[in-house]
C-alpha atoms as a PDB file:
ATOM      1  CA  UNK A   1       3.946 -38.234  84.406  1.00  0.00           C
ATOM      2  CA  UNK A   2       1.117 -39.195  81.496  1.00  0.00           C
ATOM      3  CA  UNK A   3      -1.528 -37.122  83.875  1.00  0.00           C
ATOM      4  CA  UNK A   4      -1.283 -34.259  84.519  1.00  0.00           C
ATOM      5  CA  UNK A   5      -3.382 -32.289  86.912  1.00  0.00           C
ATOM      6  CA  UNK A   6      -5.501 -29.326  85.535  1.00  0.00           C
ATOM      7  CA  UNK A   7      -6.191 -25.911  87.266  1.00  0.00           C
ATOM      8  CA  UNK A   8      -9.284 -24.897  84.822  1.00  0.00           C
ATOM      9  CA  UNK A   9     -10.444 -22.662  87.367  1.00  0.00           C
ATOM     10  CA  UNK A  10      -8.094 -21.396  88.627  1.00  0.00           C
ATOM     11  CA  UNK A  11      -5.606 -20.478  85.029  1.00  0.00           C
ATOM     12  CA  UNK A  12      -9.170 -18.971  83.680  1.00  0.00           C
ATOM     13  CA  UNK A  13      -9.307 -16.344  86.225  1.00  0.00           C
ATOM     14  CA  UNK A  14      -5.504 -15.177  86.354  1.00  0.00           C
ATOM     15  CA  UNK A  15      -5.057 -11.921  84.437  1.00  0.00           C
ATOM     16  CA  UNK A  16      -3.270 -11.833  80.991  1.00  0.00           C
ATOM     17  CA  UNK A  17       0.476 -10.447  81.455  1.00  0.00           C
ATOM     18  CA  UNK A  18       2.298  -8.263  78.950  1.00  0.00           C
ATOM     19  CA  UNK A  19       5.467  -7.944  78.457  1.00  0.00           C
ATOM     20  CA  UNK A  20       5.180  -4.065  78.411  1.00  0.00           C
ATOM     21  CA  UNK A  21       2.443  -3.601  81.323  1.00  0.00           C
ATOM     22  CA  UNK A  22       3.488  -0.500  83.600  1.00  0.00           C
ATOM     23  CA  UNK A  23       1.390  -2.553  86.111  1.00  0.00           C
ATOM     24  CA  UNK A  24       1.281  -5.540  88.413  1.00  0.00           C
ATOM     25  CA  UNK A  25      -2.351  -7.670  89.175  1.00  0.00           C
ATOM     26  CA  UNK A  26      -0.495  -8.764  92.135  1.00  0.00           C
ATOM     27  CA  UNK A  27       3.436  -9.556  93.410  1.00  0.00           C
ATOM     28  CA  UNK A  28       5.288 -12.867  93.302  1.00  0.00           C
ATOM     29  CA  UNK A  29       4.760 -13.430  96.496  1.00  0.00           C
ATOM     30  CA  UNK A  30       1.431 -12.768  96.267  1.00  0.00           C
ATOM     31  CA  UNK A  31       1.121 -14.978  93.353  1.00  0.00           C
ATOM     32  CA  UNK A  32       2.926 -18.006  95.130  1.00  0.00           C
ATOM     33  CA  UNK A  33       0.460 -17.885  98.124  1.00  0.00           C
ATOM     34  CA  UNK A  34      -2.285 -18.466  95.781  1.00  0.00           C
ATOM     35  CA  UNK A  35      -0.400 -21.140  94.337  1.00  0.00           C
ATOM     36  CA  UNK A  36       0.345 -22.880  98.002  1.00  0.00           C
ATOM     37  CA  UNK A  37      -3.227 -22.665  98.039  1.00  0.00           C
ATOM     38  CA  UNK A  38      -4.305 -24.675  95.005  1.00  0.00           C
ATOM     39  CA  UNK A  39      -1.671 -26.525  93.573  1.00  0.00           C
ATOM     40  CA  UNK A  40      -1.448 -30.732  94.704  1.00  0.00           C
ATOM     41  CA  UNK A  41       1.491 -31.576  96.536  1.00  0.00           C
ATOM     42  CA  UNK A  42       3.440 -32.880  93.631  1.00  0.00           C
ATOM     43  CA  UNK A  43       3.381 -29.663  91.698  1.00  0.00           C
ATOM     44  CA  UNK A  44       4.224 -27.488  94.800  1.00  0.00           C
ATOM     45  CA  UNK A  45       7.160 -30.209  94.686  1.00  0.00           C
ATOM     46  CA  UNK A  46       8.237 -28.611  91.423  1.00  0.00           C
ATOM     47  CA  UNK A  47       7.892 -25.212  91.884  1.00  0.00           C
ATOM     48  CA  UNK A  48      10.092 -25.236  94.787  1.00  0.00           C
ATOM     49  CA  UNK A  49      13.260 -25.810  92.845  1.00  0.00           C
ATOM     50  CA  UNK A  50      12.377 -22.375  91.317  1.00  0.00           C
ATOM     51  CA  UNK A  51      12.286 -20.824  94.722  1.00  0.00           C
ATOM     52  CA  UNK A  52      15.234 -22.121  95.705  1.00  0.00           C
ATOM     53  CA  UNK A  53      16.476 -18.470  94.335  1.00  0.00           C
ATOM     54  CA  UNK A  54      15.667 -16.824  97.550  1.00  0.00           C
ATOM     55  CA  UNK A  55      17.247 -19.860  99.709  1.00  0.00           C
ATOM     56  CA  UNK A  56      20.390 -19.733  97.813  1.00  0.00           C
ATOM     57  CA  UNK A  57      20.434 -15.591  98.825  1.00  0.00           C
ATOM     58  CA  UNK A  58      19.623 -16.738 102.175  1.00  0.00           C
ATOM     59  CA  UNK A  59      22.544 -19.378 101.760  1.00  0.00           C
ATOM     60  CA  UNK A  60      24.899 -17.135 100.497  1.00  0.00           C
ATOM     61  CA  UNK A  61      24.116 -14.039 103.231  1.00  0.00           C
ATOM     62  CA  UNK A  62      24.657 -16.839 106.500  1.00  0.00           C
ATOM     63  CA  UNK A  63      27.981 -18.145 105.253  1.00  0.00           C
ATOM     64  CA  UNK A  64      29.539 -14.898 104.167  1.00  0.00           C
ATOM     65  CA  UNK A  65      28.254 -12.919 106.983  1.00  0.00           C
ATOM     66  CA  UNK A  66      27.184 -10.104 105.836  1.00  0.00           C
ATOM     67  CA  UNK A  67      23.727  -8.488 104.069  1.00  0.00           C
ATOM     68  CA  UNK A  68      23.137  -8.764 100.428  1.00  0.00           C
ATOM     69  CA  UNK A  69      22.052  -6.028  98.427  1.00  0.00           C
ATOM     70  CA  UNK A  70      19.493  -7.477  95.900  1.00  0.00           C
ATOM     71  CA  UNK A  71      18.158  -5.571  92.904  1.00  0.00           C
ATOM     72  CA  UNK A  72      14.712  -4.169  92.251  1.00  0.00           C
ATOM     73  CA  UNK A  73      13.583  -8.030  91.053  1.00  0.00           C
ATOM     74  CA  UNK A  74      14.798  -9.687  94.830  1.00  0.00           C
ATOM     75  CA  UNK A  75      13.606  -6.732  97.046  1.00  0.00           C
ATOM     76  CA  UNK A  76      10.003  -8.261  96.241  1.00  0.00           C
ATOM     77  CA  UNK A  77      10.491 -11.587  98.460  1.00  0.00           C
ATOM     78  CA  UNK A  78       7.699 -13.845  98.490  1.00  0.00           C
ATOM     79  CA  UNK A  79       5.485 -14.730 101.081  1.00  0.00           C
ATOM     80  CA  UNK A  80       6.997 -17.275 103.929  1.00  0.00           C
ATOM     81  CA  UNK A  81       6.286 -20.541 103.066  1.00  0.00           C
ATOM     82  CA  UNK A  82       9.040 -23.119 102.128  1.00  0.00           C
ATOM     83  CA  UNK A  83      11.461 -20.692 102.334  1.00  0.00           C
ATOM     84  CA  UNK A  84      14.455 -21.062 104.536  1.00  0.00           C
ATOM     85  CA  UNK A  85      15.049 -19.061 107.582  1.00  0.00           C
ATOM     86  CA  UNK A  86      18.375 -18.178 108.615  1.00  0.00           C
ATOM     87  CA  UNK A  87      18.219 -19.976 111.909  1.00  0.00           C
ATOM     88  CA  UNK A  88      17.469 -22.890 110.102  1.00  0.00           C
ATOM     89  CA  UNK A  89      20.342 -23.008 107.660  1.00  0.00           C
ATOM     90  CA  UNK A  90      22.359 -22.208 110.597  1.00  0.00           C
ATOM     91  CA  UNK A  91      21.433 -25.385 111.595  1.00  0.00           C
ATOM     92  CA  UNK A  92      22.655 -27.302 108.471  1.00  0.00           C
ATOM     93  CA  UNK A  93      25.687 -25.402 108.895  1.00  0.00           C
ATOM     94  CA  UNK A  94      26.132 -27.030 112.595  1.00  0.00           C
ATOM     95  CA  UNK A  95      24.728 -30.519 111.443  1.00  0.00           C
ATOM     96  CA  UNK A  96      27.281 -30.751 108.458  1.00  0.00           C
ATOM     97  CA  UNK A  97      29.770 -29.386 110.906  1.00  0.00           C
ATOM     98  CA  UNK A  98      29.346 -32.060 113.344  1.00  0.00           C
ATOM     99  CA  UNK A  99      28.925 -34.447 110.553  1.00  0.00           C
ATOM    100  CA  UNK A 100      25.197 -35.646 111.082  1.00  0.00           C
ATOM    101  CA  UNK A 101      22.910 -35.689 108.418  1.00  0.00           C
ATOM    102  CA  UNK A 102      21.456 -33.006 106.713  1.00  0.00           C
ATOM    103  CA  UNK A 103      17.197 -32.516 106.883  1.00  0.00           C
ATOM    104  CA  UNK A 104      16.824 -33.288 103.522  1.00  0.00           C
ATOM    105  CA  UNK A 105      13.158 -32.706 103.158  1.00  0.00           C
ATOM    106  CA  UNK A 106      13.459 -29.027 103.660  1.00  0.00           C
ATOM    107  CA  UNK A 107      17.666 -28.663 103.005  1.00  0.00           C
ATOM    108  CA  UNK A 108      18.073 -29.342  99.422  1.00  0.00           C
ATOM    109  CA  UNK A 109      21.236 -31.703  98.613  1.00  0.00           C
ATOM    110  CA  UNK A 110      23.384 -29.264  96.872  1.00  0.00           C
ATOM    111  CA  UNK A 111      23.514 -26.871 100.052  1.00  0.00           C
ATOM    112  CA  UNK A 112      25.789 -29.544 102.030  1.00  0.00           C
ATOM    113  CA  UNK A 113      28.297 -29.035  99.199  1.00  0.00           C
ATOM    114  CA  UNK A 114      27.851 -25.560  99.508  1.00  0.00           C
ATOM    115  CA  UNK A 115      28.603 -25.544 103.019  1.00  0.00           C
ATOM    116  CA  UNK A 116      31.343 -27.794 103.010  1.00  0.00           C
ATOM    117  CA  UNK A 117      33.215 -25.900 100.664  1.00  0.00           C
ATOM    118  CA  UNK A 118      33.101 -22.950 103.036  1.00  0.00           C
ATOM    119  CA  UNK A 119      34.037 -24.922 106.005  1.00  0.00           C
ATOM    120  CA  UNK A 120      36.922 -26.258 104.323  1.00  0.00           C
ATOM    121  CA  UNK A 121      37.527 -23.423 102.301  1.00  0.00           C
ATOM    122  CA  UNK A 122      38.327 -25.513  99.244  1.00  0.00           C
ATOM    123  CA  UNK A 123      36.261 -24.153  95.995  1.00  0.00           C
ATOM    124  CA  UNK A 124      35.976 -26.565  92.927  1.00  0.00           C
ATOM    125  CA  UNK A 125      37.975 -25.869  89.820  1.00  0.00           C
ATOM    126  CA  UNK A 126      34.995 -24.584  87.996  1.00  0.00           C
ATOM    127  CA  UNK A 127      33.683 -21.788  90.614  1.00  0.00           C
ATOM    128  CA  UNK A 128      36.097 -18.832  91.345  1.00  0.00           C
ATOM    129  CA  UNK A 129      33.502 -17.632  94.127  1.00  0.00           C
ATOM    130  CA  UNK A 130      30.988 -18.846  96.892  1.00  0.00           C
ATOM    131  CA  UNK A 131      28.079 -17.357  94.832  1.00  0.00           C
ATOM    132  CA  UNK A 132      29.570 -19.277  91.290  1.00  0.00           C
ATOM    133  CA  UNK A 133      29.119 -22.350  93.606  1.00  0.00           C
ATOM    134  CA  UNK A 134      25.844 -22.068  94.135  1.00  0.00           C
ATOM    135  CA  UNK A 135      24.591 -20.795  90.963  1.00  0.00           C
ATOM    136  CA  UNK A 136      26.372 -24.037  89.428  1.00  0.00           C
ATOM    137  CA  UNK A 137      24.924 -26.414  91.397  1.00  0.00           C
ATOM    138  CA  UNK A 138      21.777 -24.260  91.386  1.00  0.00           C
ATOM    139  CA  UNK A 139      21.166 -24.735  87.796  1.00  0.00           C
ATOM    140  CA  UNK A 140      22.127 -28.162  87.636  1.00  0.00           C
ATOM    141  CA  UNK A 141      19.783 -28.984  90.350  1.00  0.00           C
ATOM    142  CA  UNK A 142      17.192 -27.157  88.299  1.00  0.00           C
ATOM    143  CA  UNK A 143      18.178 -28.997  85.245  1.00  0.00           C
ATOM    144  CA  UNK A 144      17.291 -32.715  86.756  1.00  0.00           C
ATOM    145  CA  UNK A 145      13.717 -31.750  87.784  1.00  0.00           C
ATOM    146  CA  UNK A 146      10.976 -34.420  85.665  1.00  0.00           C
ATOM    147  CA  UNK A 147       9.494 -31.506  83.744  1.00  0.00           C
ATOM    148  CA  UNK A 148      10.974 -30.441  80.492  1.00  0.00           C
ATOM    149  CA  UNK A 149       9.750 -26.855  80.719  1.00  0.00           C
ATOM    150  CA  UNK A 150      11.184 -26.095  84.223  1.00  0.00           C
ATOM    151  CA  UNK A 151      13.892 -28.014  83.217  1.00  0.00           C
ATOM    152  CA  UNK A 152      14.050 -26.274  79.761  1.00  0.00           C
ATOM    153  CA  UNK A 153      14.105 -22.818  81.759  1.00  0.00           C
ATOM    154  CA  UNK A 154      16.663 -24.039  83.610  1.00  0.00           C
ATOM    155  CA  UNK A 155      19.167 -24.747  80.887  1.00  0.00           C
ATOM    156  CA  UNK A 156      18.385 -21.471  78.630  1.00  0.00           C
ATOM    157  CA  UNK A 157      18.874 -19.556  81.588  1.00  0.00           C
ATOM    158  CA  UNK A 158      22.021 -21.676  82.036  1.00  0.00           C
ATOM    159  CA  UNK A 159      23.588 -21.112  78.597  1.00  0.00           C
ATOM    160  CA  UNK A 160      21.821 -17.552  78.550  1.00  0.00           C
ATOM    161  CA  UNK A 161      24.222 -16.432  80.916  1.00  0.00           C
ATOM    162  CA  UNK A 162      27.511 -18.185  80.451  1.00  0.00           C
ATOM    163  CA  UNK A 163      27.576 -16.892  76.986  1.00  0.00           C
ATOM    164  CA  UNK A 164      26.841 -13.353  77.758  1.00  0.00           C
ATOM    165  CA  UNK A 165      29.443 -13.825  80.498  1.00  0.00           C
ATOM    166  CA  UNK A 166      31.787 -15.477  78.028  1.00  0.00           C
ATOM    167  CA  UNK A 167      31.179 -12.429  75.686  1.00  0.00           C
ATOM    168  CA  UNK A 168      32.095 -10.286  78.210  1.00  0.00           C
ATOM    169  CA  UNK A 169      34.566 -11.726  79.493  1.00  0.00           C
ATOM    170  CA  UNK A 170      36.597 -11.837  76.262  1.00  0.00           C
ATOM    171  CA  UNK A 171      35.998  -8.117  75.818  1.00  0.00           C
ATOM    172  CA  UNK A 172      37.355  -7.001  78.752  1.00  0.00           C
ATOM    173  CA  UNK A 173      40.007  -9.292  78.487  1.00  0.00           C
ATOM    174  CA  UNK A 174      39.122 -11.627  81.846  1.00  0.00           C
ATOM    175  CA  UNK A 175      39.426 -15.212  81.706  1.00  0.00           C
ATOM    176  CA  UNK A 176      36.960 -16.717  80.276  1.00  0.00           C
ATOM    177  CA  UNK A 177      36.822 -20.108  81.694  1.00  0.00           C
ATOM    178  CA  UNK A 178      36.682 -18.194  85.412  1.00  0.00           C
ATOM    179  CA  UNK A 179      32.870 -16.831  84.450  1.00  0.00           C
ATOM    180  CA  UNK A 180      31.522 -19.907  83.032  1.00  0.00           C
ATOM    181  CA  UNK A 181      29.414 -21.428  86.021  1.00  0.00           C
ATOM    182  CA  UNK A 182      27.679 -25.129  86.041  1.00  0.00           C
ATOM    183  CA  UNK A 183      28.389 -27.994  84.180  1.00  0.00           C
ATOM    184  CA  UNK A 184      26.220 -28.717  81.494  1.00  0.00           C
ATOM    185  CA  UNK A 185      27.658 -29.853  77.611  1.00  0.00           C
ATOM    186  CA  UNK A 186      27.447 -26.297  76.230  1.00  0.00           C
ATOM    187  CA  UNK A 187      29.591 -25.054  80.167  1.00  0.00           C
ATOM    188  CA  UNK A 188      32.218 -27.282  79.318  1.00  0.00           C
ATOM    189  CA  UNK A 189      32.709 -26.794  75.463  1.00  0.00           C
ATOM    190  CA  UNK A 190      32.712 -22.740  76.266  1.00  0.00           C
ATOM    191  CA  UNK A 191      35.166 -23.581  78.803  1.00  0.00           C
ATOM    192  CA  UNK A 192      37.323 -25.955  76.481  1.00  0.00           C
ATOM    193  CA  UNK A 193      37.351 -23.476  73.354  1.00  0.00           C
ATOM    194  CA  UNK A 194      37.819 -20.265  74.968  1.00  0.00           C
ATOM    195  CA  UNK A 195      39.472 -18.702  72.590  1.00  0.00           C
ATOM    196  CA  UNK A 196      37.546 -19.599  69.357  1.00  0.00           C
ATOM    197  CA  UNK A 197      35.517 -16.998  68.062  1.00  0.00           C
ATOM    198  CA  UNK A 198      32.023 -18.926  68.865  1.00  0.00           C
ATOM    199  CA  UNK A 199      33.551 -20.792  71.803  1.00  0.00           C
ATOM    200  CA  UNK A 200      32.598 -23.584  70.296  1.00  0.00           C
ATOM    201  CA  UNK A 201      28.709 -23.514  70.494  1.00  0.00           C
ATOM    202  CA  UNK A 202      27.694 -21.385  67.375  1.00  0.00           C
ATOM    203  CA  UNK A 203      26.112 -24.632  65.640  1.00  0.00           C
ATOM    204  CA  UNK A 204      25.185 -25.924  69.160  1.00  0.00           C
ATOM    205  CA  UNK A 205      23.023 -23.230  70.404  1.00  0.00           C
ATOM    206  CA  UNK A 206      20.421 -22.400  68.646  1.00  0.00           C
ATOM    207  CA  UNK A 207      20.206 -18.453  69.992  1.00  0.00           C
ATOM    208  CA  UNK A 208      23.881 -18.265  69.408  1.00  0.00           C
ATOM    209  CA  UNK A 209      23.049 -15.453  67.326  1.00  0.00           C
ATOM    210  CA  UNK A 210      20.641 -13.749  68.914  1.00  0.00           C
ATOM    211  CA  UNK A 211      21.919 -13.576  72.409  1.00  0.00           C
ATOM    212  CA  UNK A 212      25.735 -12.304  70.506  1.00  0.00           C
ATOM    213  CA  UNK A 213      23.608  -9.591  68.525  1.00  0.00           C
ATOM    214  CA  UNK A 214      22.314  -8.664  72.475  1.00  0.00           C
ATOM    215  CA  UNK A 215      25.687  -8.447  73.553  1.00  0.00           C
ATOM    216  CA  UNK A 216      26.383  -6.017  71.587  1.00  0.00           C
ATOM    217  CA  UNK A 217      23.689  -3.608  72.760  1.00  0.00           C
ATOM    218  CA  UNK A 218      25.486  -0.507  74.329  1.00  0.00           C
ATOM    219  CA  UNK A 219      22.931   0.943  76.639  1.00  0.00           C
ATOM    220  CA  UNK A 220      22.446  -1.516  79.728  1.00  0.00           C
ATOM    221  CA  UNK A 221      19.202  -0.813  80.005  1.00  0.00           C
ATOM    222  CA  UNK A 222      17.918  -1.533  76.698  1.00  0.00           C
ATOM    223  CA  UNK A 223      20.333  -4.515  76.873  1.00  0.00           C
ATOM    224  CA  UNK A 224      18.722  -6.284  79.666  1.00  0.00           C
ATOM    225  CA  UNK A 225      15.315  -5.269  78.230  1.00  0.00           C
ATOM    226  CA  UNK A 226      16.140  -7.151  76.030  1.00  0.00           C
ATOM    227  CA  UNK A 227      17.569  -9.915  77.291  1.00  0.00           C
ATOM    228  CA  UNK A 228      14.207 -10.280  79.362  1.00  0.00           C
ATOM    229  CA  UNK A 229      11.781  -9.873  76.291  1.00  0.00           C
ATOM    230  CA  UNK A 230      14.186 -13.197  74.582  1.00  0.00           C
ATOM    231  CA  UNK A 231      13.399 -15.039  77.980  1.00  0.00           C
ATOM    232  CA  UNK A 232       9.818 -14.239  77.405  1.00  0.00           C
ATOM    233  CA  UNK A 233       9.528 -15.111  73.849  1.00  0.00           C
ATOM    234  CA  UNK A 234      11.576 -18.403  75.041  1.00  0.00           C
ATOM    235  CA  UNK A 235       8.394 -19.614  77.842  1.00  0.00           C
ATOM    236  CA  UNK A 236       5.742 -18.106  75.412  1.00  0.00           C
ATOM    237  CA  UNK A 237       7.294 -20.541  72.209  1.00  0.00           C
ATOM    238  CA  UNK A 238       7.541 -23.273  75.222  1.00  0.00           C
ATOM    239  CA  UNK A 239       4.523 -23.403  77.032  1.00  0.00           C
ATOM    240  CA  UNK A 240       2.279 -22.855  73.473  1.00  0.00           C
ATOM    241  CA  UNK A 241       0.207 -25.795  74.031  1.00  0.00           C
ATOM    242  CA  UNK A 242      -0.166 -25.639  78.099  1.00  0.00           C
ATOM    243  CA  UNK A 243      -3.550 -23.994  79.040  1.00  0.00           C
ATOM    244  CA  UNK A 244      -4.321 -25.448  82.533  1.00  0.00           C
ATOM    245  CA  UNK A 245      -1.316 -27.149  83.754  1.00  0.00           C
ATOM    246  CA  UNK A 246       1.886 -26.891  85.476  1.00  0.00           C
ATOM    247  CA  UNK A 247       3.505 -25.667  83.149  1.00  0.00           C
ATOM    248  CA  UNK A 248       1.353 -22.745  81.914  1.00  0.00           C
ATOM    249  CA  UNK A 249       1.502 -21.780  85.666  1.00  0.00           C
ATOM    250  CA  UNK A 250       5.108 -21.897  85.567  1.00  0.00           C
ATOM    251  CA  UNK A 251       5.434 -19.744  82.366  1.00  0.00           C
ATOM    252  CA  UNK A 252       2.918 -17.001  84.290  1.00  0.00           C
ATOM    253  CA  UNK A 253       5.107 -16.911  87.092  1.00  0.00           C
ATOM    254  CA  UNK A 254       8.526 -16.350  85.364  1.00  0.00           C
ATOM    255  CA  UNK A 255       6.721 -14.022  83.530  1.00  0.00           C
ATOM    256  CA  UNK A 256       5.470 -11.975  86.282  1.00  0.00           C
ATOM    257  CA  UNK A 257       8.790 -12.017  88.201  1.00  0.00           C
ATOM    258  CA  UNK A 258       9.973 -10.496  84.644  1.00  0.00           C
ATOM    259  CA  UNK A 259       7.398  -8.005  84.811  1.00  0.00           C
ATOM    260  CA  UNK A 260       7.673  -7.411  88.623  1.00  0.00           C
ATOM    261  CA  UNK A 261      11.456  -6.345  87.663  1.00  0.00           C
ATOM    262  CA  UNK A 262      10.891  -3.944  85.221  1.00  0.00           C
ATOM    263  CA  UNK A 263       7.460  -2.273  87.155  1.00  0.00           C
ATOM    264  CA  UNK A 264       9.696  -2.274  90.475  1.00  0.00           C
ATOM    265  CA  UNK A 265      12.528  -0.203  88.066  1.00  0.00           C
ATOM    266  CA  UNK A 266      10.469   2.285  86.325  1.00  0.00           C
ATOM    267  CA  UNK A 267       9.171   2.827  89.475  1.00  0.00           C
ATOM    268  CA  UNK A 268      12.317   3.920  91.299  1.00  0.00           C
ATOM    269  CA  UNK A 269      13.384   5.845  88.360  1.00  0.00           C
ATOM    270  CA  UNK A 270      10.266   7.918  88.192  1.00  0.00           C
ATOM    271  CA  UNK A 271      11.233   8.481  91.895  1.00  0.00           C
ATOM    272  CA  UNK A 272      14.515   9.567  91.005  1.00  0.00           C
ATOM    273  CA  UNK A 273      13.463  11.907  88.359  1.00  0.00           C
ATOM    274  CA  UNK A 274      10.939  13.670  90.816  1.00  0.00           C
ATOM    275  CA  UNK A 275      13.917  13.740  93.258  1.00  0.00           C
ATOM    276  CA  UNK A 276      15.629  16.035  90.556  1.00  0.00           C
ATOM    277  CA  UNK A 277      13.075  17.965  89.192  1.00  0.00           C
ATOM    278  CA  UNK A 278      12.196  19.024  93.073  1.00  0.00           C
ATOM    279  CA  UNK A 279      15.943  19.684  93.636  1.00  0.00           C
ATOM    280  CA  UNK A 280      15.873  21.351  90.482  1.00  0.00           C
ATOM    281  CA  UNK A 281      13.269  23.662  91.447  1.00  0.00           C
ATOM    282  CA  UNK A 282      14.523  24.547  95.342  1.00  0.00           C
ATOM    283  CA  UNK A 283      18.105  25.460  93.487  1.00  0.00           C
ATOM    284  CA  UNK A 284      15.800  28.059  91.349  1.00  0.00           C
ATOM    285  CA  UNK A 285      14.023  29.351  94.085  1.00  0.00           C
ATOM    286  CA  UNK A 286      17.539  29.684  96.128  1.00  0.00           C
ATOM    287  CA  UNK A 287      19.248  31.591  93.196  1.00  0.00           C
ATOM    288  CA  UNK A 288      17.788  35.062  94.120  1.00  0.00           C
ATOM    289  CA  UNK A 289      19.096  34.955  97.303  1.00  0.00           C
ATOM    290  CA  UNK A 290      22.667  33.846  96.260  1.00  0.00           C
ATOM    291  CA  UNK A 291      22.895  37.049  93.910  1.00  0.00           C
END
């Protein structure tokens, strides 16, 4: 698209995010109802792929029966809007059980696969699980979008995480080609060279080295700090020259879903250190009375 439309108004008024703020101007979901609000249609049209996230939860909770437990980051749903409802991917379920046609303006095409694999209980060779399923065809539905950013994120976030899986995989002495989801060129070659030291992609990824030197952090939590600050750094390098656009909308809200993770975490953690301080205390007022 040569054109692209502009949100002046709209970008100039948005707070600035950091990376370490201990606070939130607003939620995602917050966030995304300002967006229904403003965007044009064909930008909402992009977006969506990104929410997909919460459909493909949804997805995953109707055909396995049974509640998810999400982390601090998915607790914060967004606001109805496009979203799927249960009830209605219950009724893609029926429709592709019946074999009628799937609402494609609202079912996106990957879920018939989805459910057809459940149906017939059949997985493909390069998903072990339901959930690998989804997040495969997930990310390459996210890589085929016509906008390089989104479709950028898509693909880091892609190789991001079948490396670190890879990685892991090897150290705990799993199968690697069993935790490498989707099927992009740098999926395959992990797959196909599972046992070289670099899998194959050392010269092919650029953040080979950087994600490995990650991987080696001991302590989770700085870990996935930092894991999270290198997806940062990744849309702040990538979106340099958006100021009004799409894309520097797109960057803001990956960023504040970032952000929304980590507030969300120190949050319950400062809960769970009050928790033991009070406990602390009642067990020192008790102790008298035990003597």
């Amino acid at each position: 698209m040569l054109f692209k439309n502009q949100y002046y108004y709209f970008i100039s008024g948005l707070p600035e995010l950091a990376f370490d703020s201990v606070k939130l101007p607003f939620t995602t979901g917050e966030f995304r109802k300002m967006l229904d609000e403003v965007l044009e249609p064909e930008d909402k049209k992009l977006l969506s792929r990104y929410f997909l996230a919460y459909d493909n939860r949804t997805l995953l909770q109707v055909l396995s029966g049974k509640k998810l437990k999400g982390d601090a980051a998915s607790k914060a749903e967004p606001e109805p809007g496009d979203t799927l409802s249960p009830a209605e991917i219950e009724t893609a379920i029926q429709q592709v059980k019946d074999g009628d046609d799937i609402h494609r303006d609202k079912i996106p095409p990957y879920f018939e696969e989805v459910i057809s694999a459940r149906l017939n209980e059949t997985l493909p060779g390069y998903a072990a699980t339901l959930e690998d399923l989804i997040s495969s065809l997930y990310m390459d539905y996210g890589r085929e979008v016509k906008n390089s950013l989104i479709a950028g994120w898509f693909e880091m976030n892609l190789n991001l995480g079948n490396l670190l899986s890879a990685i892991y995989a090897r150290k705990y002495g799993m199968e690697v080609e069993k935790v490498v989801v989707g099927n992009n060129e740098i999926a395959r070659t992990i797959r196909e060279n599972a046992n070289a030291r670099d899998f194959g992609i050392g010269d092919e990824l650029p953040y080979f080295d950087t994600i490995q030197r990650i991987a080696e952090e001991e302590d989770i939590h700085e870990r996935e700090r930092k894991i999270d600050k290198f997806r940062w750094d990744w849309l702040e390098e990538n979106s340099l020259f958006d100021y009004f656009n799409i894309e520097y909308l797109f960057a803001y809200l990956c960023k504040l879903q970032i952000l929304e993770r980590w507030v969300n975490l120190n949050a319950e953690e400062g809960e769970r250190v009050f928790r033991e301080l009070i406990d602390g205390l009642k067990n020192e007022i008790q102790k008298p009375e035990d003597l």
